[in-house]
Protein backbone atom coordinates (compact mmCIF):
# COMPACT_ATOMS: atom_id res chain seq x y z
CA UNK A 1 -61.59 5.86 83.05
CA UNK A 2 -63.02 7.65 80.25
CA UNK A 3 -66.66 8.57 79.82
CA UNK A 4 -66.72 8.74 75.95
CA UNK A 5 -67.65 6.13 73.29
CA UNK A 6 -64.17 4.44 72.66
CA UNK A 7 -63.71 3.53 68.88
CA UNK A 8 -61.87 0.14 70.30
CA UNK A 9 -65.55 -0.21 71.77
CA UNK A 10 -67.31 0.39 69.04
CA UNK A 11 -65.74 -1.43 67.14
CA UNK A 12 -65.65 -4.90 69.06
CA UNK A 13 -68.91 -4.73 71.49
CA UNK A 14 -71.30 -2.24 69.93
CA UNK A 15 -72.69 -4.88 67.36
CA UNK A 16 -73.50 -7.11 70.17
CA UNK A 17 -74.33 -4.34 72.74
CA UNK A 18 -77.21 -2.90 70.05
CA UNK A 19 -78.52 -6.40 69.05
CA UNK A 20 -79.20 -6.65 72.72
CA UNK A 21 -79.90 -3.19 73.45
CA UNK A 22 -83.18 -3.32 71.22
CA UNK A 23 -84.30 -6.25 73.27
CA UNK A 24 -84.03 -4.56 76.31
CA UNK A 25 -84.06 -0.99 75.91
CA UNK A 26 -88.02 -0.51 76.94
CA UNK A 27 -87.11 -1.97 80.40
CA UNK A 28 -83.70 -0.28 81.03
CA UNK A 29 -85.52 3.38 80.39
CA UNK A 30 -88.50 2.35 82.32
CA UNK A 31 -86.08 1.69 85.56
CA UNK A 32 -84.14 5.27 84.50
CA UNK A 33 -87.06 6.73 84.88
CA UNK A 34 -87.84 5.30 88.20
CA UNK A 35 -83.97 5.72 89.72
CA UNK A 36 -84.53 9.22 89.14
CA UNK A 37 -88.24 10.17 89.63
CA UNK A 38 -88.06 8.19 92.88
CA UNK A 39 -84.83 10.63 94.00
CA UNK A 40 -81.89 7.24 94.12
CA UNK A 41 -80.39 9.28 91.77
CA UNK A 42 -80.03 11.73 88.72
CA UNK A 43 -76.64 9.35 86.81
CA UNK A 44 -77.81 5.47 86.49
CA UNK A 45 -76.18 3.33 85.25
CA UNK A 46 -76.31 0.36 84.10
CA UNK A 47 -73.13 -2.07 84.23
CA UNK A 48 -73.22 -4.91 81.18
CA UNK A 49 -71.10 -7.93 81.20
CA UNK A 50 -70.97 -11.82 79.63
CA UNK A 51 -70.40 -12.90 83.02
CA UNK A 52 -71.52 -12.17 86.84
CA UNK A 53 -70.22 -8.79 88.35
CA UNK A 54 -70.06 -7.29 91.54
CA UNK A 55 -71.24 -3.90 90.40
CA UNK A 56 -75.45 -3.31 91.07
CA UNK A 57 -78.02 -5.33 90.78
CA UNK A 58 -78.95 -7.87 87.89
CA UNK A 59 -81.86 -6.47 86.24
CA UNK A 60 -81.75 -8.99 83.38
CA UNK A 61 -79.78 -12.22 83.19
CA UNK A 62 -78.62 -13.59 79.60
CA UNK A 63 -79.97 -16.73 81.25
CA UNK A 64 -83.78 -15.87 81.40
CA UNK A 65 -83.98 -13.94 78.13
CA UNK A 66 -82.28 -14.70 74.97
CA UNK A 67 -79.40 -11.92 74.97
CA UNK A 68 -75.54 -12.12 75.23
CA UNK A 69 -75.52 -9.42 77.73
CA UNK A 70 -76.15 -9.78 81.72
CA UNK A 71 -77.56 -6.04 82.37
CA UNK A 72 -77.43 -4.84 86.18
CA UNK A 73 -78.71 -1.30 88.01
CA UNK A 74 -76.50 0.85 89.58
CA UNK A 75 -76.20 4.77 89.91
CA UNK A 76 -73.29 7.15 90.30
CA UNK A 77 -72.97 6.99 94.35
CA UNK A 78 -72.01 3.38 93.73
CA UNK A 79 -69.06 4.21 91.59
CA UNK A 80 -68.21 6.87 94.01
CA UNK A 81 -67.72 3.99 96.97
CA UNK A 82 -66.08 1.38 94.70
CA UNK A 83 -64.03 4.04 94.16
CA UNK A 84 -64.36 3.56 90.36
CA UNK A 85 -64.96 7.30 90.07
CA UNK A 86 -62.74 9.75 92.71
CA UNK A 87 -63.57 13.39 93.56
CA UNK A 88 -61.30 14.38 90.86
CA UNK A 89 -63.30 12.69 87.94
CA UNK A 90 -67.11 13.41 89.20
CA UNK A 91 -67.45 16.76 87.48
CA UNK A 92 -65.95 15.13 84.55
CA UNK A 93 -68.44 12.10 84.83
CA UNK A 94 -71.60 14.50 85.43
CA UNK A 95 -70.21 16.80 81.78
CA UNK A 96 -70.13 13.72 80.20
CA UNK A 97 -73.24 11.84 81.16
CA UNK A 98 -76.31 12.42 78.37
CA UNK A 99 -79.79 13.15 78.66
CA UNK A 100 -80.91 9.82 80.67
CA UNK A 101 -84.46 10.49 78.36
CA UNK A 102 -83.06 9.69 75.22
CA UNK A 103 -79.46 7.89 76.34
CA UNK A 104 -78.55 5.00 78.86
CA UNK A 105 -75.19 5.00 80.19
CA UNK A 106 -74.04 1.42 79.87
CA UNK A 107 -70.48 0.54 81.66
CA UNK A 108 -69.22 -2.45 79.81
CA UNK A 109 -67.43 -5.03 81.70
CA UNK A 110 -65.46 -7.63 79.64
CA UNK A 111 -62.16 -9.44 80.23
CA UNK A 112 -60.07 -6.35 81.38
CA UNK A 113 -62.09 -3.72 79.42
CA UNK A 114 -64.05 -1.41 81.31
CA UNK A 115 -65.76 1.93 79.92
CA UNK A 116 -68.71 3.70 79.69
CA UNK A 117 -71.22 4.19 76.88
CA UNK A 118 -73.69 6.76 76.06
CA UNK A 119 -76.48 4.46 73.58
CA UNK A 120 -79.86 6.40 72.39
CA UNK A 121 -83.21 4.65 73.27
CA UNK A 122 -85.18 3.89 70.04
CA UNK A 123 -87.62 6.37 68.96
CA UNK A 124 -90.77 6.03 69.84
């Protein structure tokens, strides 16, 4: 799995991802904030995908709000136990992951395409 912005990803999903993302971004750094100033975690994440996932929690459903994405809650122990990160790729994972204050780590789930993706909050 890599942890770096893929050029096949932003090429296909980043147009949609950031016409989303500027819907939404207020709300995903509100509950970074609170994963990590309430001690879940110091990595979340937050899994996107068209469809429903088994990965987190839904946070915000394409359904209620008018975006393509489905955007769930999750933090690093939970890729740990799915096993979607081993021992062997943690400190690689941790290197990788940005400043949660000005990035969110997305991990982009669509038909057979998994990776993660480091996307800067707006600026205030």
């Amino acid at each position: 799995m890599r942890e770096d912005n893929d050029p096949e990803l932003n090429g296909k999903y980043l147009g949609t991802i950031t016409k989303d993302f500027i819907k939404v971004a207020d709300t995903l750094k509100e509950a970074s904030y609170q994963v990590r100033s309430r001690k879940f975690s110091q990595f979340p994440i937050f899994p996107v995908c068209k469809t429903e996932q088994p990965i987190g929690k839904l946070l915000m459903g394409n359904q209620e709000l008018a975006i393509d994405w489905n955007y769930y809650i999750t933090y690093l122990d939970e890729f740990i136990q799915r096993q979607l990160i081993d021992e062997n790729g943690l400190e690689d994972f941790k290197q990788a992951y940005k400043d949660p204050d000005e990035f969110c780590c997305l991990f982009v789930v669509d038909e057979g395409f998994t990776n993660f993706v480091y996307i800067p909050y707006p600026n205030e």
